[in-house]
PDB file of N, CA and C in Angstrom:
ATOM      1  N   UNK A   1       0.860  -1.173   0.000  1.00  0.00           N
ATOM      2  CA  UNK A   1       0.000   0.000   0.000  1.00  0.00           C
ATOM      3  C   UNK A   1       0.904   1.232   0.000  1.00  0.00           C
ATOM      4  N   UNK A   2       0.905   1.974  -1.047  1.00  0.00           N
ATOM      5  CA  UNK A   2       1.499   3.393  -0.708  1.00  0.00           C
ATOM      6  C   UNK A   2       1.046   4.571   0.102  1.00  0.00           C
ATOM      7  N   UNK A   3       1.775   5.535   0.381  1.00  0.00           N
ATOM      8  CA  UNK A   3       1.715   6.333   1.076  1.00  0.00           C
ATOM      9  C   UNK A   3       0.406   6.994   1.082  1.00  0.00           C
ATOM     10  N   UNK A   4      -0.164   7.639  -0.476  1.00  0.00           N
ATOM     11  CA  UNK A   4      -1.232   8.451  -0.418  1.00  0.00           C
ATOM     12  C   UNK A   4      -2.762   7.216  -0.113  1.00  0.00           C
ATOM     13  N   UNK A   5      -2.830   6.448  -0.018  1.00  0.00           N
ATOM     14  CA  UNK A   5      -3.520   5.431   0.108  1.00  0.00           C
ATOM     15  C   UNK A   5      -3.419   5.265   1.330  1.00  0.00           C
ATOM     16  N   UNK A   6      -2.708   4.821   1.815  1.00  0.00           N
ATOM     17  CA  UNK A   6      -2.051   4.665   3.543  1.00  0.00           C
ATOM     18  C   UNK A   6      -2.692   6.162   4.143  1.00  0.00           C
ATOM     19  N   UNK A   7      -2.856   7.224   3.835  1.00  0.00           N
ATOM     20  CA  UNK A   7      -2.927   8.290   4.257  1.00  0.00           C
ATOM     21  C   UNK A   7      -4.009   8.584   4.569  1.00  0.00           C
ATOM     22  N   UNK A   8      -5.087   8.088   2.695  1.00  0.00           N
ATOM     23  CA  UNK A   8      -6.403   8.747   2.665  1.00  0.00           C
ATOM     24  C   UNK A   8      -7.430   7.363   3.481  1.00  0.00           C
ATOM     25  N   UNK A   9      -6.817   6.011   3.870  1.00  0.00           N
ATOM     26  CA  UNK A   9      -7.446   5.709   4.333  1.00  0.00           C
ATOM     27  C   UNK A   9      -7.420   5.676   6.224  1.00  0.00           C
ATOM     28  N   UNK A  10      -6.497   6.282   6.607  1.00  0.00           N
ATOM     29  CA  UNK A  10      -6.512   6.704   7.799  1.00  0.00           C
ATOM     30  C   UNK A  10      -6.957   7.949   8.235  1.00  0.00           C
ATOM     31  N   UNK A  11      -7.444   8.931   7.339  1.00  0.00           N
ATOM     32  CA  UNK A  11      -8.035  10.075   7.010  1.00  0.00           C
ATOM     33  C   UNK A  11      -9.784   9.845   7.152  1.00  0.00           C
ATOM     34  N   UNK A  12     -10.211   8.978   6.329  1.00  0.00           N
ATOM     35  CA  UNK A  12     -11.157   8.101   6.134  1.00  0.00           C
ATOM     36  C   UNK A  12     -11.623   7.951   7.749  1.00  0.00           C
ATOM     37  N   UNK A  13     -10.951   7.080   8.480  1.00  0.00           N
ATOM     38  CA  UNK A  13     -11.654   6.561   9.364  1.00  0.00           C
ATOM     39  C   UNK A  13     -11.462   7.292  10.805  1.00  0.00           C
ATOM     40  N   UNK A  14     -10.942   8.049  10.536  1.00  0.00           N
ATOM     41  CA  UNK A  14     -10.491   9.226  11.845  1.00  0.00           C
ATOM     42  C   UNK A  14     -12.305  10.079  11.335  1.00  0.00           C
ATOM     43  N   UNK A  15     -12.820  10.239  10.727  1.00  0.00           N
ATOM     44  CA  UNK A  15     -13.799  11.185  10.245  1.00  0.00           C
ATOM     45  C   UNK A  15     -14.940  10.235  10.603  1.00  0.00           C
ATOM     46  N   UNK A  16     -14.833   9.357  10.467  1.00  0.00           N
ATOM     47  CA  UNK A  16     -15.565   8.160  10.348  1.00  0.00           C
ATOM     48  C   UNK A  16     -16.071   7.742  11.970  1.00  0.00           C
ATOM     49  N   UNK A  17     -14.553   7.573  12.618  1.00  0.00           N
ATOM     50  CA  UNK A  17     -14.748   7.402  14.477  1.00  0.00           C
ATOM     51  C   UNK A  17     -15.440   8.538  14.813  1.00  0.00           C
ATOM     52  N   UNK A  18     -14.996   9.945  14.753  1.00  0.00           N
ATOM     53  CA  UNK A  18     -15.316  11.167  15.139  1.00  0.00           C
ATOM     54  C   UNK A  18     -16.803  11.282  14.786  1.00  0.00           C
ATOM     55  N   UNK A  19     -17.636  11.027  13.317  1.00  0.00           N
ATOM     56  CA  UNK A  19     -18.658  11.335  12.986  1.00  0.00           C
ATOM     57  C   UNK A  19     -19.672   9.932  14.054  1.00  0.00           C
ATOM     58  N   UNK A  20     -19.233   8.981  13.833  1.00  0.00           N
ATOM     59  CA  UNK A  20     -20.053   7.940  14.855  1.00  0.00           C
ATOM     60  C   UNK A  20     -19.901   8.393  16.010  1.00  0.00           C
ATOM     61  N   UNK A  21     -18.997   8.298  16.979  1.00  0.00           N
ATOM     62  CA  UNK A  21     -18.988   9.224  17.908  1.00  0.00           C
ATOM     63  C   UNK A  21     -20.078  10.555  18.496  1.00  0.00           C
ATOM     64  N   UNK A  22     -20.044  11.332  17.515  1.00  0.00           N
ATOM     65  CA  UNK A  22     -21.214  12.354  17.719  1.00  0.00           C
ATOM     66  C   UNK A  22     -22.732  11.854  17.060  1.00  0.00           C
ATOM     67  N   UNK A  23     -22.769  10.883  16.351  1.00  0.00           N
ATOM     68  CA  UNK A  23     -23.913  10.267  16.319  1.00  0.00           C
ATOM     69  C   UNK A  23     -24.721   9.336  17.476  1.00  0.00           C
ATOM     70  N   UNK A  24     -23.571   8.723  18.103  1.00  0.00           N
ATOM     71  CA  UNK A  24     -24.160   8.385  19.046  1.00  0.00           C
ATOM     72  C   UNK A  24     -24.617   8.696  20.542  1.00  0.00           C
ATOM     73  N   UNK A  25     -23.582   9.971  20.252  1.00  0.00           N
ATOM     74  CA  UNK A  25     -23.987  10.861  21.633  1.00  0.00           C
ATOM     75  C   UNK A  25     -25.649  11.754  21.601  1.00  0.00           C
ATOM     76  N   UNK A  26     -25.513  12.422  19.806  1.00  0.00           N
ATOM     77  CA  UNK A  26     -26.780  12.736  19.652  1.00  0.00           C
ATOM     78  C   UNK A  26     -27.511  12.038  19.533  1.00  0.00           C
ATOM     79  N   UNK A  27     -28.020  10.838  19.151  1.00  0.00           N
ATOM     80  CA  UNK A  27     -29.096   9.908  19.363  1.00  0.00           C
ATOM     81  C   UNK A  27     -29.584   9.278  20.997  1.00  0.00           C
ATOM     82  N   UNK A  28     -28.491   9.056  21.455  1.00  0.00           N
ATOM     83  CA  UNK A  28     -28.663   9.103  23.344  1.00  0.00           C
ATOM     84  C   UNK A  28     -29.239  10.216  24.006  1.00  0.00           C
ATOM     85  N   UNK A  29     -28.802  11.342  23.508  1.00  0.00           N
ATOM     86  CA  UNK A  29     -29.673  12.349  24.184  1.00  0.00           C
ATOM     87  C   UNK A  29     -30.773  12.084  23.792  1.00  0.00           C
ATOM     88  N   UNK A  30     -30.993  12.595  22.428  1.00  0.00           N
ATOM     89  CA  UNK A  30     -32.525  12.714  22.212  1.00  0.00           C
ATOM     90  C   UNK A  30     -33.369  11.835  22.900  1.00  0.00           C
ATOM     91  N   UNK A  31     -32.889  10.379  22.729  1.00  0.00           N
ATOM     92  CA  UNK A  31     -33.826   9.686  23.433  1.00  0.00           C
ATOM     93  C   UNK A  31     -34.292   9.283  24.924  1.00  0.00           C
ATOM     94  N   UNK A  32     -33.253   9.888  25.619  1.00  0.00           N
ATOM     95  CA  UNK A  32     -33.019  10.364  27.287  1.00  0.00           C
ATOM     96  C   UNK A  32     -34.096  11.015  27.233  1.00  0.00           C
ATOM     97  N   UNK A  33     -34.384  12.231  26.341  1.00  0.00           N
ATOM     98  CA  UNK A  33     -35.085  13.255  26.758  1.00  0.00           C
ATOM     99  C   UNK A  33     -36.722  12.875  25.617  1.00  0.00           C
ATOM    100  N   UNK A  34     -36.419  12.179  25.254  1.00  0.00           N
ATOM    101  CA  UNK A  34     -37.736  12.120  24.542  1.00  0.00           C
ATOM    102  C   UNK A  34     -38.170  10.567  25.671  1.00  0.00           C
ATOM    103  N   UNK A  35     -37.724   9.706  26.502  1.00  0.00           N
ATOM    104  CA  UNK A  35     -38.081   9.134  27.666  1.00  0.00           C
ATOM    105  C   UNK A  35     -38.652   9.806  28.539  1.00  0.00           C
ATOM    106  N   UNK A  36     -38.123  11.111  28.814  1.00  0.00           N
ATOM    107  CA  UNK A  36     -38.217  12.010  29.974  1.00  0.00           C
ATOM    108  C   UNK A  36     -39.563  12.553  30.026  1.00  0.00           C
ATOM    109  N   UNK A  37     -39.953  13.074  28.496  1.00  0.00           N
ATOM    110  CA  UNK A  37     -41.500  13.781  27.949  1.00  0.00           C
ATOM    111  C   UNK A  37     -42.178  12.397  28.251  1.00  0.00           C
ATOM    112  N   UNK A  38     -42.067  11.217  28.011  1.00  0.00           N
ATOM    113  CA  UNK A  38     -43.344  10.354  27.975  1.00  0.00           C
ATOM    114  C   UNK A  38     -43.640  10.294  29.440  1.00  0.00           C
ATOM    115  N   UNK A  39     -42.497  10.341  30.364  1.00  0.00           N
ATOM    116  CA  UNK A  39     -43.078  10.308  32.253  1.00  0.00           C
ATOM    117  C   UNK A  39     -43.283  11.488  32.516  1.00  0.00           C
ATOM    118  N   UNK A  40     -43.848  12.876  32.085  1.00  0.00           N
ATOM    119  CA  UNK A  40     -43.977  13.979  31.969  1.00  0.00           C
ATOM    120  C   UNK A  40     -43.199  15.015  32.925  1.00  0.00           C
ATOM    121  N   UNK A  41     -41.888  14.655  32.570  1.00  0.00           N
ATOM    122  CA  UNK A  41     -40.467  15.361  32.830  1.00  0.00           C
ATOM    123  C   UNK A  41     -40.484  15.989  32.115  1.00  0.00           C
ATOM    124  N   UNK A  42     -39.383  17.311  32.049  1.00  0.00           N
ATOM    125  CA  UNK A  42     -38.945  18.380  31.378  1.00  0.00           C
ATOM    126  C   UNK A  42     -37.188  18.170  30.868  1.00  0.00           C
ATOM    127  N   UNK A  43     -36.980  18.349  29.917  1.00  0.00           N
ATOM    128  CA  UNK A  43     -35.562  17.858  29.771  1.00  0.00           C
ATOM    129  C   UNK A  43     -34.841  19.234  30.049  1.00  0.00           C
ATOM    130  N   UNK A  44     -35.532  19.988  30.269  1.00  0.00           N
ATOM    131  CA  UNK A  44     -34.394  21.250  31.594  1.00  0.00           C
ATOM    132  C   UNK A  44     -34.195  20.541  32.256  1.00  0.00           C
ATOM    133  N   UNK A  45     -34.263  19.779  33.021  1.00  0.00           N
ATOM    134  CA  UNK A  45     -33.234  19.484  34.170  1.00  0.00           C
ATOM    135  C   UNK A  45     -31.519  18.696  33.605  1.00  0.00           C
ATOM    136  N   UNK A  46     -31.752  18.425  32.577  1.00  0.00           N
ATOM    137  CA  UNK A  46     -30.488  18.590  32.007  1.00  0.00           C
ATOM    138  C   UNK A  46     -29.575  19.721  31.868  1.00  0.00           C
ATOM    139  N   UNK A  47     -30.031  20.969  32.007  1.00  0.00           N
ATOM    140  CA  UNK A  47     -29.308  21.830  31.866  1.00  0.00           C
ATOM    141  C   UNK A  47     -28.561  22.085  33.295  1.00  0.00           C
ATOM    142  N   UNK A  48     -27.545  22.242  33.084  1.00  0.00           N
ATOM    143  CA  UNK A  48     -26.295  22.474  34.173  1.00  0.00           C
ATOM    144  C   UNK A  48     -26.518  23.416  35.095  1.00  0.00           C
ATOM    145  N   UNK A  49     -27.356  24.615  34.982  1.00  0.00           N
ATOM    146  CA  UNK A  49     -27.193  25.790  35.618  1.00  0.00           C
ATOM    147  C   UNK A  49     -26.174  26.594  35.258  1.00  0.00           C
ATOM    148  N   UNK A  50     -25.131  26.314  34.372  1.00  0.00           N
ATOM    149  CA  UNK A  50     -23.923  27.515  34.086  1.00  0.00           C
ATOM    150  C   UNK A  50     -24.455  27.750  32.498  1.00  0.00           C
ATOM    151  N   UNK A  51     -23.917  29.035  32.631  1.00  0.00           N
ATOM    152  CA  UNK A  51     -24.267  29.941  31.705  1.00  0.00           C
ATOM    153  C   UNK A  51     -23.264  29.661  30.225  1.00  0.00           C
ATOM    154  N   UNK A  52     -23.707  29.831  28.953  1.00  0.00           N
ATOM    155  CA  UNK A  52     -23.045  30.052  28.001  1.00  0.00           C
ATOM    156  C   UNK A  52     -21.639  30.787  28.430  1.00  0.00           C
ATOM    157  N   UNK A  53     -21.542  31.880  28.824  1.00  0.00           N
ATOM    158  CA  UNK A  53     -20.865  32.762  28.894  1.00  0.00           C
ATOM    159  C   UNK A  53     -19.328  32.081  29.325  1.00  0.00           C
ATOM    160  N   UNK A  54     -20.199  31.089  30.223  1.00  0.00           N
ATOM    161  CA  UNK A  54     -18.613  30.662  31.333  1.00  0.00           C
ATOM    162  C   UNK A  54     -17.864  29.846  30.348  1.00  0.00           C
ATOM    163  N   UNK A  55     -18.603  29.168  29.904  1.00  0.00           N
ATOM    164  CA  UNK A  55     -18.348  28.168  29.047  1.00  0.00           C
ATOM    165  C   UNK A  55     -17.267  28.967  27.788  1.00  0.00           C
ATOM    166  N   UNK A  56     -17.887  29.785  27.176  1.00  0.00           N
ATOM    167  CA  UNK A  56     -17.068  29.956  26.545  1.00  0.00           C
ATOM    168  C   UNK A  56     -15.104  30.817  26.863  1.00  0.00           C
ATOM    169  N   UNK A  57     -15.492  31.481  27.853  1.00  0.00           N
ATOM    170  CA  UNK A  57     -14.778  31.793  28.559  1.00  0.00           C
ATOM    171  C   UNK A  57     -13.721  30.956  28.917  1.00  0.00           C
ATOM    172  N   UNK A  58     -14.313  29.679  29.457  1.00  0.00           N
ATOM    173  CA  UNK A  58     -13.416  28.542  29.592  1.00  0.00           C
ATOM    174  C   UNK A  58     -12.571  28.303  28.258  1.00  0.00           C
ATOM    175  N   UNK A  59     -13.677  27.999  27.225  1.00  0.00           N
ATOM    176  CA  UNK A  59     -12.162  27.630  26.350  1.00  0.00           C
ATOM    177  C   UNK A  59     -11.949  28.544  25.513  1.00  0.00           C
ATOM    178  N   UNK A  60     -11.927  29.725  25.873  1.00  0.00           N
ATOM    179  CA  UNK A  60     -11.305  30.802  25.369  1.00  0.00           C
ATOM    180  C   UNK A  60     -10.036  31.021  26.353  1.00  0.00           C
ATOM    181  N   UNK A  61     -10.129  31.073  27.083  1.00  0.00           N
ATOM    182  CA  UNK A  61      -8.678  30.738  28.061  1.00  0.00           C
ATOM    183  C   UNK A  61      -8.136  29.840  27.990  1.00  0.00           C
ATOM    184  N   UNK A  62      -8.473  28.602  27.740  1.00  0.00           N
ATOM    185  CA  UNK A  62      -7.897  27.204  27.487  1.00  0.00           C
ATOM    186  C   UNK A  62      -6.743  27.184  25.808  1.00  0.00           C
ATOM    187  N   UNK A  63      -7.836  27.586  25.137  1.00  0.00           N
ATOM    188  CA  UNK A  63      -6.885  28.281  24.214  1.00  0.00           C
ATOM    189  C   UNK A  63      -5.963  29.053  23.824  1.00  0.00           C
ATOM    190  N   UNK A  64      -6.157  30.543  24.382  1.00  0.00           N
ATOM    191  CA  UNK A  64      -5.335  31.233  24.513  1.00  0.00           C
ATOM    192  C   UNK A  64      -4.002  30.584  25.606  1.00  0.00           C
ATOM    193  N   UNK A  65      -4.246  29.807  26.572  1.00  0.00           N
ATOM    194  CA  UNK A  65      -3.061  29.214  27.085  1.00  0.00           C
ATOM    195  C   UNK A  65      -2.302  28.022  26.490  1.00  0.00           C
ATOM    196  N   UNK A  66      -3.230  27.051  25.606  1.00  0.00           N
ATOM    197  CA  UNK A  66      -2.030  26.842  25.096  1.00  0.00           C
ATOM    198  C   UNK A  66      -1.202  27.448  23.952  1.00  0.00           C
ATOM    199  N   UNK A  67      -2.487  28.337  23.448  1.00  0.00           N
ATOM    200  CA  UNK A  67      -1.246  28.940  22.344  1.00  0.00           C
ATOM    201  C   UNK A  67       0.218  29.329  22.806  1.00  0.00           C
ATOM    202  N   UNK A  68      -0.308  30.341  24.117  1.00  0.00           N
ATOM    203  CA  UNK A  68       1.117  31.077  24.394  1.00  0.00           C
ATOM    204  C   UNK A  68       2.225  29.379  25.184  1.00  0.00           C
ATOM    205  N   UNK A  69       1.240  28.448  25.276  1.00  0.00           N
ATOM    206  CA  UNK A  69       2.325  27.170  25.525  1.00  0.00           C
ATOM    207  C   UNK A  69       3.059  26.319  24.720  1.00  0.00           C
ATOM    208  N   UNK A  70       2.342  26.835  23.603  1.00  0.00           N
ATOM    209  CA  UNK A  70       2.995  26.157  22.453  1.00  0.00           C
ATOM    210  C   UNK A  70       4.239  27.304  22.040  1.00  0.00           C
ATOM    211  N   UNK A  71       4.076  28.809  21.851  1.00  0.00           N
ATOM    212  CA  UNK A  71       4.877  29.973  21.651  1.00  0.00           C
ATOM    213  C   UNK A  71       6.151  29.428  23.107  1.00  0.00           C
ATOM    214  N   UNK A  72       5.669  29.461  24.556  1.00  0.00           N
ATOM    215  CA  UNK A  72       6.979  29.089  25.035  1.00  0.00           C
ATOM    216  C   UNK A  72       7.570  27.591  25.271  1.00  0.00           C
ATOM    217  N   UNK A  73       7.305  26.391  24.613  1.00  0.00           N
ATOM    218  CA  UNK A  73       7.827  25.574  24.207  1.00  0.00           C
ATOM    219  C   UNK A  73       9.078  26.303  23.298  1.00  0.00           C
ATOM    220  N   UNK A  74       8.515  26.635  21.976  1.00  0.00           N
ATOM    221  CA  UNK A  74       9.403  27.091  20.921  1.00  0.00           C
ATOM    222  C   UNK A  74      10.682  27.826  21.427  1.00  0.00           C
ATOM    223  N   UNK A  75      10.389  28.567  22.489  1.00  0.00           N
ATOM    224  CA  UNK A  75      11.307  29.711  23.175  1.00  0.00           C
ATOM    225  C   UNK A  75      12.372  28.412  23.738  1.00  0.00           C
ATOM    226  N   UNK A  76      11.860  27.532  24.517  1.00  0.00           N
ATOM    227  CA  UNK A  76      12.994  26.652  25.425  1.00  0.00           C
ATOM    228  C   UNK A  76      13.405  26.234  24.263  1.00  0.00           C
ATOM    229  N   UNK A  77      12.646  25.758  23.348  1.00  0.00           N
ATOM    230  CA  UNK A  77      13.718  24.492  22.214  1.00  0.00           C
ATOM    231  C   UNK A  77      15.051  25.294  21.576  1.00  0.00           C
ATOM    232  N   UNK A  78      14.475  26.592  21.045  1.00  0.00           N
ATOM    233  CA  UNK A  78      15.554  27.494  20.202  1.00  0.00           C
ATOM    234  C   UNK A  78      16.460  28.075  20.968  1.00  0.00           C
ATOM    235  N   UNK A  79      16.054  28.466  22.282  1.00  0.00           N
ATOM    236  CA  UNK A  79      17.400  29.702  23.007  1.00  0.00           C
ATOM    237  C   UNK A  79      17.873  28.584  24.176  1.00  0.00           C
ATOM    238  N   UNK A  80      17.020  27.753  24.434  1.00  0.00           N
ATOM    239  CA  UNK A  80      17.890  27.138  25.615  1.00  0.00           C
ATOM    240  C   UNK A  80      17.878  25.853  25.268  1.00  0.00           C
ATOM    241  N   UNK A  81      17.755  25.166  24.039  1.00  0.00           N
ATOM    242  CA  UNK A  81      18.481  23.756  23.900  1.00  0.00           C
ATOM    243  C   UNK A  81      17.588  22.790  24.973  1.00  0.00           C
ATOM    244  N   UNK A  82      16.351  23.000  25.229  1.00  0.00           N
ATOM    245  CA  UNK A  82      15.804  21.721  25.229  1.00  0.00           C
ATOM    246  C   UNK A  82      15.401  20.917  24.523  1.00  0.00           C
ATOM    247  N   UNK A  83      14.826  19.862  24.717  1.00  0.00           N
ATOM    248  CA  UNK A  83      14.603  19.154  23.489  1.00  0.00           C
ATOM    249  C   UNK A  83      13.151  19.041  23.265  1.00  0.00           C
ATOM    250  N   UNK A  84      12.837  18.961  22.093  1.00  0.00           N
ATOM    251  CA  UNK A  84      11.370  19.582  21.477  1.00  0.00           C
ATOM    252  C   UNK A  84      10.161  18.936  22.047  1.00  0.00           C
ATOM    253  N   UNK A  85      10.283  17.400  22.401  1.00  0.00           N
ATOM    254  CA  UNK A  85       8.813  17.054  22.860  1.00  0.00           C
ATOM    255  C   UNK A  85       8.673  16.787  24.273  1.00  0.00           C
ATOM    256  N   UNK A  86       9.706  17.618  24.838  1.00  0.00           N
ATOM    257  CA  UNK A  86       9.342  17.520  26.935  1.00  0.00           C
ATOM    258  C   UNK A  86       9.153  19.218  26.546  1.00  0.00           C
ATOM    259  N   UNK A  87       9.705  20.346  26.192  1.00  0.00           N
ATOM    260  CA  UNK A  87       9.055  21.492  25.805  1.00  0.00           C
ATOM    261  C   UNK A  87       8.063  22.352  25.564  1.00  0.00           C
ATOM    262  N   UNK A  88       7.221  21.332  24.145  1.00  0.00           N
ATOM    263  CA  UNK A  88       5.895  21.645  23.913  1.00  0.00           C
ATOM    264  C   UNK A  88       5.011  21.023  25.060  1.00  0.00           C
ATOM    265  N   UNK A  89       5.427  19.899  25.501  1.00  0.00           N
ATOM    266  CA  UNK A  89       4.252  19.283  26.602  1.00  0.00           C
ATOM    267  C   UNK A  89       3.956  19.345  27.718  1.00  0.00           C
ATOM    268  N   UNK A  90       5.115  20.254  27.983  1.00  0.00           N
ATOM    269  CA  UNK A  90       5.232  20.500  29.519  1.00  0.00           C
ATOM    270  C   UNK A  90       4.846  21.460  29.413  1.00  0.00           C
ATOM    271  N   UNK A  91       5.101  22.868  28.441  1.00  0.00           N
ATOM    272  CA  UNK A  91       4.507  23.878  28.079  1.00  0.00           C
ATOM    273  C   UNK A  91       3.197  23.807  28.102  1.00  0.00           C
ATOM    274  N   UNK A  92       2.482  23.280  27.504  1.00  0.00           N
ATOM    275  CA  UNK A  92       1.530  23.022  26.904  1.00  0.00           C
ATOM    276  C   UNK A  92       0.169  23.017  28.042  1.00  0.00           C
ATOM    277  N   UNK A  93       1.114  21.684  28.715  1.00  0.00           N
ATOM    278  CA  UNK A  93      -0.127  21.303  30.302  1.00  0.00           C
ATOM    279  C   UNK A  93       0.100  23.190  30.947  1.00  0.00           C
ATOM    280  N   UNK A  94       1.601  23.679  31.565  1.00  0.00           N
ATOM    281  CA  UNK A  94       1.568  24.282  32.059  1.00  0.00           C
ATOM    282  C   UNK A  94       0.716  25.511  31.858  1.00  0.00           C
ATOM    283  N   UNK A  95       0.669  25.877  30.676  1.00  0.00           N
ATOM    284  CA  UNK A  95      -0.030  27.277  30.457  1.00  0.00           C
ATOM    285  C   UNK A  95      -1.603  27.225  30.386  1.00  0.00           C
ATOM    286  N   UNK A  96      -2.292  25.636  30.096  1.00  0.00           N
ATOM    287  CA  UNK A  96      -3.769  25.238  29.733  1.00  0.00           C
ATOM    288  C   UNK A  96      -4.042  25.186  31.160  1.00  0.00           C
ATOM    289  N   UNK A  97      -2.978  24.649  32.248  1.00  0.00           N
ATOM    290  CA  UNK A  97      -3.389  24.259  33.807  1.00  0.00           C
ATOM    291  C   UNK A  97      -3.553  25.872  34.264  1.00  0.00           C
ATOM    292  N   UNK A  98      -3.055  26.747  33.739  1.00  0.00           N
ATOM    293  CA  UNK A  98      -2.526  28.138  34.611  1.00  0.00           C
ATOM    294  C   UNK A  98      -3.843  29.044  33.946  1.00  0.00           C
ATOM    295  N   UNK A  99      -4.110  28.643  32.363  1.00  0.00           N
ATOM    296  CA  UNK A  99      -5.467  29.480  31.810  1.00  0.00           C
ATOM    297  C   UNK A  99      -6.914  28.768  32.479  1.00  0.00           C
ATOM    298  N   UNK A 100      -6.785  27.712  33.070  1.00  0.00           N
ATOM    299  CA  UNK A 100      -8.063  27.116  33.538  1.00  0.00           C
ATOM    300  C   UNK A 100      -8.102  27.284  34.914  1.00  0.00           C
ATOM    301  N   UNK A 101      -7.255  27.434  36.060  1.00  0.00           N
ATOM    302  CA  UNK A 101      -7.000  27.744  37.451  1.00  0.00           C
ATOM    303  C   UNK A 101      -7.876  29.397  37.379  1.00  0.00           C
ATOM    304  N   UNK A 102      -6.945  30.219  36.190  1.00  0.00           N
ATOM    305  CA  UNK A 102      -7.659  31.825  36.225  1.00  0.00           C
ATOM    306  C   UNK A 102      -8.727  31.420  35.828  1.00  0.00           C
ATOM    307  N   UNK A 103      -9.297  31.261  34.962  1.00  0.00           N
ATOM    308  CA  UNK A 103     -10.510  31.123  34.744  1.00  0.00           C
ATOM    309  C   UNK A 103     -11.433  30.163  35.958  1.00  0.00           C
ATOM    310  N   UNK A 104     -10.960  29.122  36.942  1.00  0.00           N
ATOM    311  CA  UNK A 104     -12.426  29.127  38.256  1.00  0.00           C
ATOM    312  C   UNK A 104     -11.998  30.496  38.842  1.00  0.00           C
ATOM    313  N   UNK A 105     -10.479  31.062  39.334  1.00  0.00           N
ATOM    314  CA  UNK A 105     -10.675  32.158  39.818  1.00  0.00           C
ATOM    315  C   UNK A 105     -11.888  33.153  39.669  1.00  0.00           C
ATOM    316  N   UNK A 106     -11.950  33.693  38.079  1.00  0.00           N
ATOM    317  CA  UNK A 106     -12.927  34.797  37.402  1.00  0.00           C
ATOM    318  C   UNK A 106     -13.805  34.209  37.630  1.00  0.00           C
ATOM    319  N   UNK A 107     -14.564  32.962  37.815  1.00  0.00           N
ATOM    320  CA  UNK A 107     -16.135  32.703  38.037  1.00  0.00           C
ATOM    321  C   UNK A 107     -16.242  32.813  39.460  1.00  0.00           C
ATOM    322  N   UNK A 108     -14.959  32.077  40.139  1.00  0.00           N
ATOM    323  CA  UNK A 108     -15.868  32.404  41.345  1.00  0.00           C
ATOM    324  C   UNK A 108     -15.987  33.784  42.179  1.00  0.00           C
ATOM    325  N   UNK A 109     -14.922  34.307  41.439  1.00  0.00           N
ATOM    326  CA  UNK A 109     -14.913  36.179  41.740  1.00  0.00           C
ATOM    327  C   UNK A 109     -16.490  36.489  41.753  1.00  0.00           C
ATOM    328  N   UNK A 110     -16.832  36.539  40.224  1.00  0.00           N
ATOM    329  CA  UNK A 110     -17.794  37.154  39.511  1.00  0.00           C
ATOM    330  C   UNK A 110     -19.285  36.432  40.434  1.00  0.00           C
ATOM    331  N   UNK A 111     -19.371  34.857  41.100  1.00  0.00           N
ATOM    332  CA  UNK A 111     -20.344  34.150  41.810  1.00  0.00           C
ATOM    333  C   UNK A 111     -20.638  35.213  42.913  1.00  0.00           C
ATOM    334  N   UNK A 112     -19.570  35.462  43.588  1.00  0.00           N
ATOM    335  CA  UNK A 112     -19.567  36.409  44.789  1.00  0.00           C
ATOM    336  C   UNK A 112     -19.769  37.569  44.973  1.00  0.00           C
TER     337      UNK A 112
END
């Protein structure tokens, strides 16, 4: 098997896991909650109580930290000679652990 073959069929089934995957999460709900209407439940009580807002917030910080963890990976590999994959990953956790710590900070500021 060559390469572009080798490629497009591991391409293939990465889309394939991912799309089943969310098929079966959306078909479980629905039917959680279409169970819920026949015992004359409300499928609000699925809802979490947190707001859009936080949420996005969350991985808007989650992001923005690892970007800048991926930016200081690059910094250790080039000026100080570490080596590239304890760098990005240690980077990586560190700045996503440090953007998600601030971020319960800001909610629970903002709770209070």
């Amino acid at each position: 098997m060559d390469e572009i073959t080798r490629d497009a069929v591991v391409s293939i089934a990465a889309f394939a896991a991912i799309f089943g995957i969310l098929y079966v999460f959306v078909i479980t709900r629905h039917r959680e909650r279409m169970t819920m209407l026949d015992k004359d439940l409300f499928p609000s009580a699925f809802n979490s109580g947190k707001s859009s807002n936080a949420q996005t917030l969350k991985f808007g910080m989650l992001s923005v930290g690892i970007a800048i963890g991926i930016l200081a990976g690059h910094v250790l590999t080039y000026y100080y000679d570490v080596a590239k994959s304890t760098s990005f990953l240690s980077m990586l956790f560190l700045f996503g652990g440090l953007s998600l710590i601030a971020n319960y900070l800001i909610v629970r500021k903002s709770r209070d």
